[in-house]
Protein backbone atom coordinates (compact mmCIF):
# COMPACT_ATOMS: atom_id res chain seq x y z
CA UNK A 1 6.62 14.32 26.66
CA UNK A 2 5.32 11.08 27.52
CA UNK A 3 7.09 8.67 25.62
CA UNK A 4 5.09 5.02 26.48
CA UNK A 5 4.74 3.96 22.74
CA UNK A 6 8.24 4.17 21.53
CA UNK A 7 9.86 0.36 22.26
CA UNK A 8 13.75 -0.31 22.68
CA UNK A 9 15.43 -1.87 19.79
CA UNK A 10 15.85 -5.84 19.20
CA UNK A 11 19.24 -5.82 18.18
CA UNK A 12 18.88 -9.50 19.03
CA UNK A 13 16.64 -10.12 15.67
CA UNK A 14 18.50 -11.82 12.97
CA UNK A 15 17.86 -12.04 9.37
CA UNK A 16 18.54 -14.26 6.50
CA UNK A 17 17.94 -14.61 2.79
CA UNK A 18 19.48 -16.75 -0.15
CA UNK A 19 18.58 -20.41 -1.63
CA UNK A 20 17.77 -22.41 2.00
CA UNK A 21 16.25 -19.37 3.75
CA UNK A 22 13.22 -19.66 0.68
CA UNK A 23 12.91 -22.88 0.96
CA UNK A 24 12.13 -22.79 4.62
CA UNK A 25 9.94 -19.79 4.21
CA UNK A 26 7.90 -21.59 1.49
CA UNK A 27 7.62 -24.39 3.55
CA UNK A 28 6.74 -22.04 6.49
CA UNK A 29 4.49 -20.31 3.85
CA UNK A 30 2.53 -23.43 3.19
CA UNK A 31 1.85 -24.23 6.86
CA UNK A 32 0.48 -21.00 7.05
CA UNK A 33 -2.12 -21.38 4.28
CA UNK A 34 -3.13 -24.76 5.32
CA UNK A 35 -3.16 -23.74 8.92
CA UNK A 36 -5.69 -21.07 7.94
CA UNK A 37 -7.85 -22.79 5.38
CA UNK A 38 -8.16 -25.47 8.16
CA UNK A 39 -8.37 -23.14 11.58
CA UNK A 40 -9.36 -19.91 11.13
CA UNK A 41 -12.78 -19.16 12.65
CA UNK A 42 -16.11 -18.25 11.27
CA UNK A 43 -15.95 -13.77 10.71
CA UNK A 44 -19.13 -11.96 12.80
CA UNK A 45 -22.53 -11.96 11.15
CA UNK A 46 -22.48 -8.56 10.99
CA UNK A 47 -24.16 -5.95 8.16
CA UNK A 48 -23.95 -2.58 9.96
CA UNK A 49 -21.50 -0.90 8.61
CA UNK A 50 -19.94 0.78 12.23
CA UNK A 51 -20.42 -3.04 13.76
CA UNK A 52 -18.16 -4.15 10.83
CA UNK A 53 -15.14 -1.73 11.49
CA UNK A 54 -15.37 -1.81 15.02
CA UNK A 55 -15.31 -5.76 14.46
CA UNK A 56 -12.21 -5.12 12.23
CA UNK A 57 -10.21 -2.80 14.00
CA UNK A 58 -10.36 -5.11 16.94
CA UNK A 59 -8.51 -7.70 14.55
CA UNK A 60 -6.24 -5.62 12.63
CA UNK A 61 -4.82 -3.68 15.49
CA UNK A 62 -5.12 -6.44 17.94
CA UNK A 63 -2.64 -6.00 21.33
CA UNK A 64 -1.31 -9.47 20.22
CA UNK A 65 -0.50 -9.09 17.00
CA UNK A 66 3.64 -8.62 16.59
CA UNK A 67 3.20 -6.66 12.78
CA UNK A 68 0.55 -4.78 11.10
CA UNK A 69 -0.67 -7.25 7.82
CA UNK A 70 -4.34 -8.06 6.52
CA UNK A 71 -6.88 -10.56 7.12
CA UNK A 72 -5.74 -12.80 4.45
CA UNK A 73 -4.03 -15.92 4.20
CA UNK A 74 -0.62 -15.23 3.81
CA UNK A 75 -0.80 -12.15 6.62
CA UNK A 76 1.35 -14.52 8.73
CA UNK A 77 4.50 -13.06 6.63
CA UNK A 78 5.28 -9.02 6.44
CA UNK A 79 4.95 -7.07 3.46
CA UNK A 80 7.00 -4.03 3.69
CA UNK A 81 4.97 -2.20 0.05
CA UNK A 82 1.64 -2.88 2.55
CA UNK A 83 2.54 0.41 3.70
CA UNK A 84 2.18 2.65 1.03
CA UNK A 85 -0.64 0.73 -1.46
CA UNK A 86 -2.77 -0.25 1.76
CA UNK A 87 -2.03 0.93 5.23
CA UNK A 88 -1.60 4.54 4.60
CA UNK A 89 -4.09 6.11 6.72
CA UNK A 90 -3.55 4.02 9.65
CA UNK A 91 -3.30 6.77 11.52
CA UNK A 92 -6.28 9.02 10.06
CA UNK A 93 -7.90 10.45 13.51
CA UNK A 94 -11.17 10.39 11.79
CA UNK A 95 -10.69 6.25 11.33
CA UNK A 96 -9.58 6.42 15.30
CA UNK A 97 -12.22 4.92 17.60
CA UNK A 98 -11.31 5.71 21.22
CA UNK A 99 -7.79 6.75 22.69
CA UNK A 100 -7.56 2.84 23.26
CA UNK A 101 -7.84 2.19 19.31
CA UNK A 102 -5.15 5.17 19.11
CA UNK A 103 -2.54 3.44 20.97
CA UNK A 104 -2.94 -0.27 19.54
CA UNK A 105 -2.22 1.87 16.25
CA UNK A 106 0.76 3.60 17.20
CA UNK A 107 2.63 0.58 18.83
CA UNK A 108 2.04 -1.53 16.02
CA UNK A 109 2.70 0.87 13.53
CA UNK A 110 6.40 1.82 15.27
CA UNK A 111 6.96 -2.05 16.04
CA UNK A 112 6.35 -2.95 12.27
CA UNK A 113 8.62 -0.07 10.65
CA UNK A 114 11.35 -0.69 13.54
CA UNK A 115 11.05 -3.94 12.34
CA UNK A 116 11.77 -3.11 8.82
CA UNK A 117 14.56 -0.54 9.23
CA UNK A 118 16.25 -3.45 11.18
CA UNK A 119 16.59 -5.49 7.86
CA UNK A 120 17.21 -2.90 5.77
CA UNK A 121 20.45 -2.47 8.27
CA UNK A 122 20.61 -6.25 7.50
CA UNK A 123 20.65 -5.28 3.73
CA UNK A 124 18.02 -7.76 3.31
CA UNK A 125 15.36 -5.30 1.33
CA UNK A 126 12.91 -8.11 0.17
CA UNK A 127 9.41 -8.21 -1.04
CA UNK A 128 8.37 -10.93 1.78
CA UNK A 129 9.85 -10.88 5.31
CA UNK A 130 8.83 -14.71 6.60
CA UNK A 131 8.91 -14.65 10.89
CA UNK A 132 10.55 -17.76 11.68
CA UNK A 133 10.52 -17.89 15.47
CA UNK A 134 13.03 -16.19 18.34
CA UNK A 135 13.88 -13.24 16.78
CA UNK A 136 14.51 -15.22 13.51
CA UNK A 137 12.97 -13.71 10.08
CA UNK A 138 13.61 -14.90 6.43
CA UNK A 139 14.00 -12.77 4.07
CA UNK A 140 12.76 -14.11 0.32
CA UNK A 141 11.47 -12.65 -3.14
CA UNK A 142 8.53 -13.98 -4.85
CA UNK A 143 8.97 -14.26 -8.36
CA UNK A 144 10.81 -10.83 -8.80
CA UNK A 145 13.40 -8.89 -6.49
CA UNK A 146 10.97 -5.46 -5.33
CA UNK A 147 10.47 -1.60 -6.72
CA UNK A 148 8.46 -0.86 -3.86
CA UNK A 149 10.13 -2.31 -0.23
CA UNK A 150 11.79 1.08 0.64
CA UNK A 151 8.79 2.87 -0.28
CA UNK A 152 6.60 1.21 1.84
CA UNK A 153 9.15 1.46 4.40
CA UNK A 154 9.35 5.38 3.65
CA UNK A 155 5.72 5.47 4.21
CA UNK A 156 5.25 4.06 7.08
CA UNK A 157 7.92 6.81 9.04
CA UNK A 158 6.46 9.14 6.62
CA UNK A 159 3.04 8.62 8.28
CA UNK A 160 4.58 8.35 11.85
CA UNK A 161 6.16 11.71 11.52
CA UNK A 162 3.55 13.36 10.65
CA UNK A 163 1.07 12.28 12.94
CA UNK A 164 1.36 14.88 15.39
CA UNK A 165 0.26 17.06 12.42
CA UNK A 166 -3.06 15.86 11.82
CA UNK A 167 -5.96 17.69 13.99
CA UNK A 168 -6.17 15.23 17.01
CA UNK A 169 -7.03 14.95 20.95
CA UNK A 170 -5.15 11.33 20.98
CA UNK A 171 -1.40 11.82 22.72
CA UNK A 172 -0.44 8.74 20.65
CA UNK A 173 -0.23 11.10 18.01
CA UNK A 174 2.52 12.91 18.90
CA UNK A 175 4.58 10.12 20.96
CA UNK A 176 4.21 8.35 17.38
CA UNK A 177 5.41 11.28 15.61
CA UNK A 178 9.03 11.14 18.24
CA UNK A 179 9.52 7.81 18.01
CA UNK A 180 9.22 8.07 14.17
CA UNK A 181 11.71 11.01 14.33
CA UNK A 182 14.10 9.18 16.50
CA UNK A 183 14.02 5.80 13.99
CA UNK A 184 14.66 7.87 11.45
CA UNK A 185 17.65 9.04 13.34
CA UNK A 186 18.92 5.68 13.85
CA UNK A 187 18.53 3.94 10.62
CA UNK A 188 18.95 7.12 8.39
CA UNK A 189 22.31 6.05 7.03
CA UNK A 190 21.10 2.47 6.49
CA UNK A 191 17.93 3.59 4.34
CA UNK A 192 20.63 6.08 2.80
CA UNK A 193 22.90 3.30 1.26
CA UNK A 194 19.57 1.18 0.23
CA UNK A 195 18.19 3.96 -1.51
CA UNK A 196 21.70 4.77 -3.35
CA UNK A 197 21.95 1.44 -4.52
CA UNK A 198 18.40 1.13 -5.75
CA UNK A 199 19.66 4.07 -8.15
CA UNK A 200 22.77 2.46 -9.06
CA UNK A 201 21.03 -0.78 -9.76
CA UNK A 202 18.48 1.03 -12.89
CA UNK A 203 18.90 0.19 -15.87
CA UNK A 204 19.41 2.09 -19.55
CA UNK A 205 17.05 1.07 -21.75
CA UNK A 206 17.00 2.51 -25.73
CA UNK A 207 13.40 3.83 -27.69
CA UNK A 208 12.89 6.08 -30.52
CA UNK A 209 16.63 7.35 -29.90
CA UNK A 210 16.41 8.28 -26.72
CA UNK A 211 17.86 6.64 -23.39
CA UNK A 212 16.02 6.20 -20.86
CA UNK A 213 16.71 4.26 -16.76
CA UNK A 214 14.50 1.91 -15.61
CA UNK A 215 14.51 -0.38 -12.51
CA UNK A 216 12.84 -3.56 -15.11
CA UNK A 217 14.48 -3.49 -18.57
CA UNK A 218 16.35 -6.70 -18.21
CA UNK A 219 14.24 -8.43 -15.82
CA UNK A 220 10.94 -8.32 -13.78
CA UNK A 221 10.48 -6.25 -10.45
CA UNK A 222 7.80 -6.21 -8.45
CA UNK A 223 4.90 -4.20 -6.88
CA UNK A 224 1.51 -4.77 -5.41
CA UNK A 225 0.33 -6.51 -8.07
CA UNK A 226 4.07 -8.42 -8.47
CA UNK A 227 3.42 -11.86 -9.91
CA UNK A 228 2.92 -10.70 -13.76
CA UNK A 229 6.32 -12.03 -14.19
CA UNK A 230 6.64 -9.04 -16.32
CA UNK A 231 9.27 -6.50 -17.62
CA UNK A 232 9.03 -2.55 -18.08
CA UNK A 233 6.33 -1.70 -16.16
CA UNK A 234 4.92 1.55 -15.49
CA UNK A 235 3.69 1.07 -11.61
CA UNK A 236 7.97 -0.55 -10.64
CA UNK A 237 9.50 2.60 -12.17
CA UNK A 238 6.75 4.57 -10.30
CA UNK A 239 7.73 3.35 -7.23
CA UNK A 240 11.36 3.54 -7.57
CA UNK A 241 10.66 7.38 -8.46
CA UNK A 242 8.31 7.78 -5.72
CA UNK A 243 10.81 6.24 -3.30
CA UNK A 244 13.22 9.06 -4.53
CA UNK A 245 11.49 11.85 -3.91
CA UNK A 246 9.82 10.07 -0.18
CA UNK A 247 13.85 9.74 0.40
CA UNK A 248 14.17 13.41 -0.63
CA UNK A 249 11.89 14.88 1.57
CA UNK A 250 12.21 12.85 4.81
CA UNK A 251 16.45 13.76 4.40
CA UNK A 252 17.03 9.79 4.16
CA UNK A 253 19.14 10.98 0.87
CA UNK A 254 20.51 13.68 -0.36
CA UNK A 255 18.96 15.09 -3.77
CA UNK A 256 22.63 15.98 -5.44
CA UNK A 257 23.85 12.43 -4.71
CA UNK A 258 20.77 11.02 -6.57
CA UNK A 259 21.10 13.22 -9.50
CA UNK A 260 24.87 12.14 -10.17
CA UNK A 261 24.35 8.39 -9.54
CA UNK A 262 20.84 8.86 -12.07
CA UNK A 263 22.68 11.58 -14.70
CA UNK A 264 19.20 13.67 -14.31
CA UNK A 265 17.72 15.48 -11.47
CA UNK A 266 14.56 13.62 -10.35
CA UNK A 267 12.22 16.08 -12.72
CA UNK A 268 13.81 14.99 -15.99
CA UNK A 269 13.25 11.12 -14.68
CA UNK A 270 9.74 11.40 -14.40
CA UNK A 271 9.29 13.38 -17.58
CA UNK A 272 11.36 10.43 -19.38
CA UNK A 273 8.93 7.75 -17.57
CA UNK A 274 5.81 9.87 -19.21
CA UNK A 275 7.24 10.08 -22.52
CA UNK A 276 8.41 6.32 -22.93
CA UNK A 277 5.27 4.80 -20.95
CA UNK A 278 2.72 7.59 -22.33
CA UNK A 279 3.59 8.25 -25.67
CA UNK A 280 0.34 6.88 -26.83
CA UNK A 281 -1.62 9.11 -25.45
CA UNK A 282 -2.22 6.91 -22.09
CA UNK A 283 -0.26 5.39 -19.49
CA UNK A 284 0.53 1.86 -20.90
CA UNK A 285 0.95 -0.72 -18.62
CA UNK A 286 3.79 -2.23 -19.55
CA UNK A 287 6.17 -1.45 -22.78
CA UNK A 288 6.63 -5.33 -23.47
CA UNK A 289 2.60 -5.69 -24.12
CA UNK A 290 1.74 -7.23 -27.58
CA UNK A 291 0.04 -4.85 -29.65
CA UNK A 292 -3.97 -4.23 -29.03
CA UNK A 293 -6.50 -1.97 -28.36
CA UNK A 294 -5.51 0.66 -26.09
CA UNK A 295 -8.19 -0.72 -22.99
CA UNK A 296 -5.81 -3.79 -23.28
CA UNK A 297 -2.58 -2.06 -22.90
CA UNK A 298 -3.41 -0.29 -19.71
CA UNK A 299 -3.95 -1.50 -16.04
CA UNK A 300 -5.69 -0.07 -12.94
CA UNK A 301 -2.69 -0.04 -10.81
CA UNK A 302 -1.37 2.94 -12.58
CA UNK A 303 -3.00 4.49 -10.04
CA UNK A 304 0.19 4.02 -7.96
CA UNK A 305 0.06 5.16 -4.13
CA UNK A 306 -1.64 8.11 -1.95
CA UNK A 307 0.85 10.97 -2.66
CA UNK A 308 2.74 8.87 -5.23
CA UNK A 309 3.78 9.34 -8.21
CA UNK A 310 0.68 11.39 -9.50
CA UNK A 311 0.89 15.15 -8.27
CA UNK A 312 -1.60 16.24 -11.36
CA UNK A 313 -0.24 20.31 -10.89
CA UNK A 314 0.66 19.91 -14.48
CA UNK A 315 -1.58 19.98 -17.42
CA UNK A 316 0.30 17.15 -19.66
CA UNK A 317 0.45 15.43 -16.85
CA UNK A 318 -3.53 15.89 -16.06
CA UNK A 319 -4.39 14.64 -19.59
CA UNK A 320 -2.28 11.61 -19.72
CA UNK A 321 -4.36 10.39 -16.74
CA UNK A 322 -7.76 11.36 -18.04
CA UNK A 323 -6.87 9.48 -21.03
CA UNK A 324 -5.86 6.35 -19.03
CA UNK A 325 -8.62 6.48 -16.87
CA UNK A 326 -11.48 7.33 -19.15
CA UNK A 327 -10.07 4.13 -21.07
CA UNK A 328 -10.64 1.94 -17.86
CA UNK A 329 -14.01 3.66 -17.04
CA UNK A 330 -15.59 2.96 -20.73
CA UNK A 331 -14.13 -0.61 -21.44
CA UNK A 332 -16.90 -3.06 -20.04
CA UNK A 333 -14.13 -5.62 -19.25
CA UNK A 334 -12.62 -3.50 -16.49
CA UNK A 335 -15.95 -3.73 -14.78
CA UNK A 336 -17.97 -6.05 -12.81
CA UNK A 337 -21.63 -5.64 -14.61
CA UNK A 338 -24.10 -3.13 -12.94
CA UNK A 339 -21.39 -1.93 -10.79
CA UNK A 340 -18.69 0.45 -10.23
CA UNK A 341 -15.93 -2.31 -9.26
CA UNK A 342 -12.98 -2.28 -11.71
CA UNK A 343 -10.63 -5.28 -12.00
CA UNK A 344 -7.10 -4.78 -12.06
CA UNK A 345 -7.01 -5.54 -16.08
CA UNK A 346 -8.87 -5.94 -19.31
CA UNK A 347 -7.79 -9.47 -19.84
CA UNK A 348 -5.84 -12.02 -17.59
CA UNK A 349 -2.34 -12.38 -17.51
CA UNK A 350 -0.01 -15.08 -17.07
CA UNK A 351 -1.24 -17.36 -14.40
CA UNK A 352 1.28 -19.70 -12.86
CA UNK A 353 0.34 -23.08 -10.82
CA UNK A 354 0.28 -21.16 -7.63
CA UNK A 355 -2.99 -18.98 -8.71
CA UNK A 356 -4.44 -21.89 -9.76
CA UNK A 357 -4.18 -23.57 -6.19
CA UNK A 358 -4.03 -20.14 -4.33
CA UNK A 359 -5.89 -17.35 -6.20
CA UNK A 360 -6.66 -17.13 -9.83
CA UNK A 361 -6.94 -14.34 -11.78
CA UNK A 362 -5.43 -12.07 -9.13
CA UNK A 363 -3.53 -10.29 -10.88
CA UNK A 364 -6.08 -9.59 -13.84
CA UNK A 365 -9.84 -10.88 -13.54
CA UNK A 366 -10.68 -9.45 -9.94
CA UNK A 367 -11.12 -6.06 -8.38
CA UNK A 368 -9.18 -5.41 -5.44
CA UNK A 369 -11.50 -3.15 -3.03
CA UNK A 370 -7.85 -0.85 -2.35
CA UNK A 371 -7.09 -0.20 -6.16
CA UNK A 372 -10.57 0.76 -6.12
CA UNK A 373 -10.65 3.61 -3.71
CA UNK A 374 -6.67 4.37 -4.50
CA UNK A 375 -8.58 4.77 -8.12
CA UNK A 376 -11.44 6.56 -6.60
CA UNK A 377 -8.78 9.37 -4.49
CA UNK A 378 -7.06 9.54 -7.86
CA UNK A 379 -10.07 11.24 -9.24
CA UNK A 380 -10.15 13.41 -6.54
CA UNK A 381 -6.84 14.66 -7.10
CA UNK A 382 -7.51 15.52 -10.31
CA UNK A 383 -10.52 17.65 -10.08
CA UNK A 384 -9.29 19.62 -7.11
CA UNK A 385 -6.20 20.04 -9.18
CA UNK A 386 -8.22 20.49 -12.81
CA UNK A 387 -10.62 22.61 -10.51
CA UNK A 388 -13.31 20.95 -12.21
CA UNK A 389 -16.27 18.25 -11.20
CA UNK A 390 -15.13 15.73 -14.12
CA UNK A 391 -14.60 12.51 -11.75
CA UNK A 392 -16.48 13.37 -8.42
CA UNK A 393 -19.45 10.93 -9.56
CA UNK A 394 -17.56 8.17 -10.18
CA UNK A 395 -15.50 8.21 -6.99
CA UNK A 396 -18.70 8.27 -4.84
CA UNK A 397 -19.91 5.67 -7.44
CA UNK A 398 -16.94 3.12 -6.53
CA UNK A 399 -17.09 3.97 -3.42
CA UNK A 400 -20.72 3.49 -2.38
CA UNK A 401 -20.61 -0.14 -4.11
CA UNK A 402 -17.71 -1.43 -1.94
CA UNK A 403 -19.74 -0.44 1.14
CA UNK A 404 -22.53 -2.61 -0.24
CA UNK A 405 -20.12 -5.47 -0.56
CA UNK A 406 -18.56 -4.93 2.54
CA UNK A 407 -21.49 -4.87 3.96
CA UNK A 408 -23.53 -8.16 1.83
CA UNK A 409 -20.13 -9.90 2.41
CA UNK A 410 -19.43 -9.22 6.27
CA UNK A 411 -16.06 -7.39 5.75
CA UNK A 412 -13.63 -5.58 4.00
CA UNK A 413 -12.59 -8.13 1.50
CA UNK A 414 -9.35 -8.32 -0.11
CA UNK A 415 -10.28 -9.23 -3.44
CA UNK A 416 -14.08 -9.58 -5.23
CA UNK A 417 -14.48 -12.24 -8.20
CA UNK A 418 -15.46 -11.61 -11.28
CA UNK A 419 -18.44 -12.21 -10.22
CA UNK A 420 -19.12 -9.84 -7.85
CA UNK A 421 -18.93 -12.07 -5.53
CA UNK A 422 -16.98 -12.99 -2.25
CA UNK A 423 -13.26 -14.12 -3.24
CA UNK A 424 -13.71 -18.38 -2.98
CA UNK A 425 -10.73 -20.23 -3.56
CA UNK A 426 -9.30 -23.26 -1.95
CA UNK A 427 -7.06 -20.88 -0.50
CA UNK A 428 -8.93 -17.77 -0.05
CA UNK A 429 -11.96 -19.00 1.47
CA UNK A 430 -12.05 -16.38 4.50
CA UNK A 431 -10.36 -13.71 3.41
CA UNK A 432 -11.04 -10.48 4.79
CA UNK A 433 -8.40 -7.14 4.54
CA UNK A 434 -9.22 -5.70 8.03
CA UNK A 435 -6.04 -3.28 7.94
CA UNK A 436 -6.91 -1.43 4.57
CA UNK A 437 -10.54 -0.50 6.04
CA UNK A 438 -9.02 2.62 7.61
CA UNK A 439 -8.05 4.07 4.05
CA UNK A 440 -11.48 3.28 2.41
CA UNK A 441 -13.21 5.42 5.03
CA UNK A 442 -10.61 8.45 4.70
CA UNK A 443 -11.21 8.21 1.18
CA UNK A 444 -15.28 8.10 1.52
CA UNK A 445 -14.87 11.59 3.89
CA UNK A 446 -13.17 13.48 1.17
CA UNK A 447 -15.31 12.24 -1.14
CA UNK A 448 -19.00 12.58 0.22
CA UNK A 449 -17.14 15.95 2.65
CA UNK A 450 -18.91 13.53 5.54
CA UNK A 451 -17.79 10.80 7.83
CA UNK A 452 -19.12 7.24 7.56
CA UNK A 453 -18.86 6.26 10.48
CA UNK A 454 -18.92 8.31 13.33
CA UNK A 455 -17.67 8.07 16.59
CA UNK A 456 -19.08 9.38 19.95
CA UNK A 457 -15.90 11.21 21.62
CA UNK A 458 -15.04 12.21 17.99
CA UNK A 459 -15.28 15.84 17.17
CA UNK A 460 -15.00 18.17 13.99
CA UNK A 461 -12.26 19.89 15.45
CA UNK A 462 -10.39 17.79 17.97
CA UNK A 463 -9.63 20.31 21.33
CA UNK A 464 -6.53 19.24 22.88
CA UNK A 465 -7.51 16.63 25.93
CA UNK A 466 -7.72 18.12 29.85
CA UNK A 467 -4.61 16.80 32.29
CA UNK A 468 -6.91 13.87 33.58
CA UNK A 469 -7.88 12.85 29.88
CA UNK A 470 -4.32 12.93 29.11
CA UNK A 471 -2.88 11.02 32.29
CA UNK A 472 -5.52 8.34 31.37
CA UNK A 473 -4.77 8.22 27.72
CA UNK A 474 -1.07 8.15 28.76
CA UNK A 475 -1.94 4.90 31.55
CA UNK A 476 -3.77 3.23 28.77
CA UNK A 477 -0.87 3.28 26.41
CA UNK A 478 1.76 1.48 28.88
């Protein structure tokens, strides 16, 4: 087998984390964010929706680029959780353009998780990895050490491996499948001890008599929506579980070992995380909430990530989230007026001097386009599950209206005002989220059970590719 996009190791990177390593990467940080309020160039005119993701593909998956991140200001630092909430069908064939588009994917994809796996071996598992020239990274936490760095890493060999198993014509495919087979063969023992110690490191917390772990009791952790400064949320201790079972499966850990070091085998832990964060009725959001109406206690990003925490085989399990989202869906503060865009909260949260500068309200008073369609595939999930027709509606609904703003706006954006509107802040004045396009369109197919963009050498079922097509695919790859 061809094996042109798997790249040697850098064992010459180094990385580095503690008290003078943040305060270069802030300062490193702010170059970056003035550097592309000041520089970055004016996006394509463009309204067609193919013109668009052609236009953003070319961007996202550029030859150039050194890691897969977004189109937003901060993109110049890595964001190991990008891989599970946003890049997780990177790899979709039916997002693929050409065998060209195929291998920009591939290579970036295995560069970025190689990357990754490197400082986990490091043992620096961080929220933000900062590149700081020759080989150099930083390694720094903002505002809250993570819940969701080794599951983002787990994703991204989780959608490596099994790209070979997706109906395809591309050979990337299945050299990306190998070289995600052999990483996991090299850094297996590394993710091994991270994931151990993320299970040593939860913490008991006491309610209504009854002890329960959690990754947040004494202090904040953080996810994709990590600068809540908050305790005892429900999407951390999803992650940490979801990590656990990703771990499971891939053979990164072994089950036994997890259930000693937790005191519970991994089905008992999530039942305890529904009772203490459901036993309302509803997912709350967090358990340190002041009391209010429920639609104030809950928060879109319960959603968690594709194949996450929500399986929705189980009835109970079914009705907590129709409670949570029917909540969201009939509160008229979770929505944008005359639309289907819901905002990541009923009411804003703590904003600190940064949002005020950077991005307001980002954690609360804005829809992100990915919650939405992570919110949308949610509903899908259910009623395949439910067997049922309850959601189906409403998924096409969100969907449809961030195709209209992609398209009034020019591109995938990475966050919509309150407003409705294109995200303006001082900031955020071009920011796009070229990367997370591909997931939006996987999510439209199952949705609609048609493409939305289609592609000429794309097929329904993808015959595997003559010698010549093969030998070129395979040239255009090196």
């Amino acid at each position: 087998m061809n094996s042109d996009i798997s790249l040697p190791s850098h064992h010459e990177n180094r990385f580095y984390q503690g008290m003078v390593a943040t305060l270069v990467a802030n300062a490193l940080q702010a170059v970056n964010f003035l550097g592309d309020r000041f520089l970055r160039k004016s996006h394509h005119s463009l309204s067609v929706i193919e013109d668009l993701y052609r236009h953003a593909m070319d961007s996202a998956f550029s030859a150039t680029e050194a890691f897969l991140v977004t189109g937003a200001p901060h993109a110049s630092a890595y964001y190991p959780r990008d891989f599970a909430w946003f890049y997780p069908d990177v790899l979709d064939p039916e997002t693929i353009m050409d065998a060209q588009d195929a291998v920009r994917r591939a290579r970036l994809l295995e560069k970025s998780v190689r990357l990754l796996l490197e400082a986990v071996r490091a043992d620096v598992v961080t929220t933000t990895i900062v590149p700081a020239g020759r080989g150099r990274y930083l390694g720094v936490n903002y505002f809250s050490r993570p819940s969701d760095t080794l599951l983002g890493i787990l994703a991204g060999l989780q959608q490596m491996i099994s790209a070979e198993e997706r109906a395809s014509s591309y050979l990337a495919m299945s050299q990306c499948a190998r070289a995600g087979r052999l990483l996991l063969a090299e850094y297996g023992a590394d993710l091994n001890r991270a994931i151990l110690k993320l299970a040593s490191d939860l913490e008991p917390f006491e309610a209504d008599g009854t002890r329960y772990l959690l990754c947040d009791a004494s202090g904040p952790r953080s996810a994709a929506t990590d600068t809540r400064a908050e305790r005892r949320r429900f999407v951390t201790n999803a992650c940490v579980y979801t990590t656990f079972v990703w771990g499971v499966e891939l053979g990164a850990v072994d089950e036994n070992e997890l259930k000693r070091r937790l005191g519970r085998d991994l089905a008992q832990y999530k039942k305890d995380l529904f009772r203490v964060f459901g036993r309302e009725g509803y997912i709350r959001h967090s358990l340190d909430s002041t009391a209010g109406a429920p639609a104030s206690l809950v928060a879109l990003d319960f959603v968690s990530v594709h194949r996450g925490f929500w399986d929705l085989n189980d009835a109970s399990e079914r009705a907590l989230f129709a409670a949570t989202t029917d909540l969201i869906i009939s509160e008229p503060r979770f929505r944008i007026p005359n639309t289907f865009h819901f905002f990541v909260s009923a009411r804003n949260p703590r904003n600190k001097m940064i949002h005020k500068i950077a991005a307001p309200a980002y954690q609360g008073r804005s829809s992100w386009p990915t919650f939405n369609v992570e919110f949308a595939d949610r509903m899908l999930d259910f009623d395949e599950f439910a067997g049922s027709e309850k959601y189906r509606a409403c998924a096409q609904a969100i969907l449809k209206d961030i195709r209209t703003a992609t398209e009034v706006h020019g591109g995938y954006q990475e966050l919509i005002s309150e407003q409705g509107l294109k995200y303006r802040t001082w900031a955020y004045q071009g920011a796009v989220a070229h990367s997370w396009f591909p997931r939006f369109l996987s999510v439209w197919r199952r949705a609609y059970g048609t493409p939305l963009v289609h592609w000429n050498d794309q097929a329904a079922i993808f015959p595997r590719p003559a010698a010549s097509e093969r030998q070129a695919e395979s040239a255009a790859s090196r």
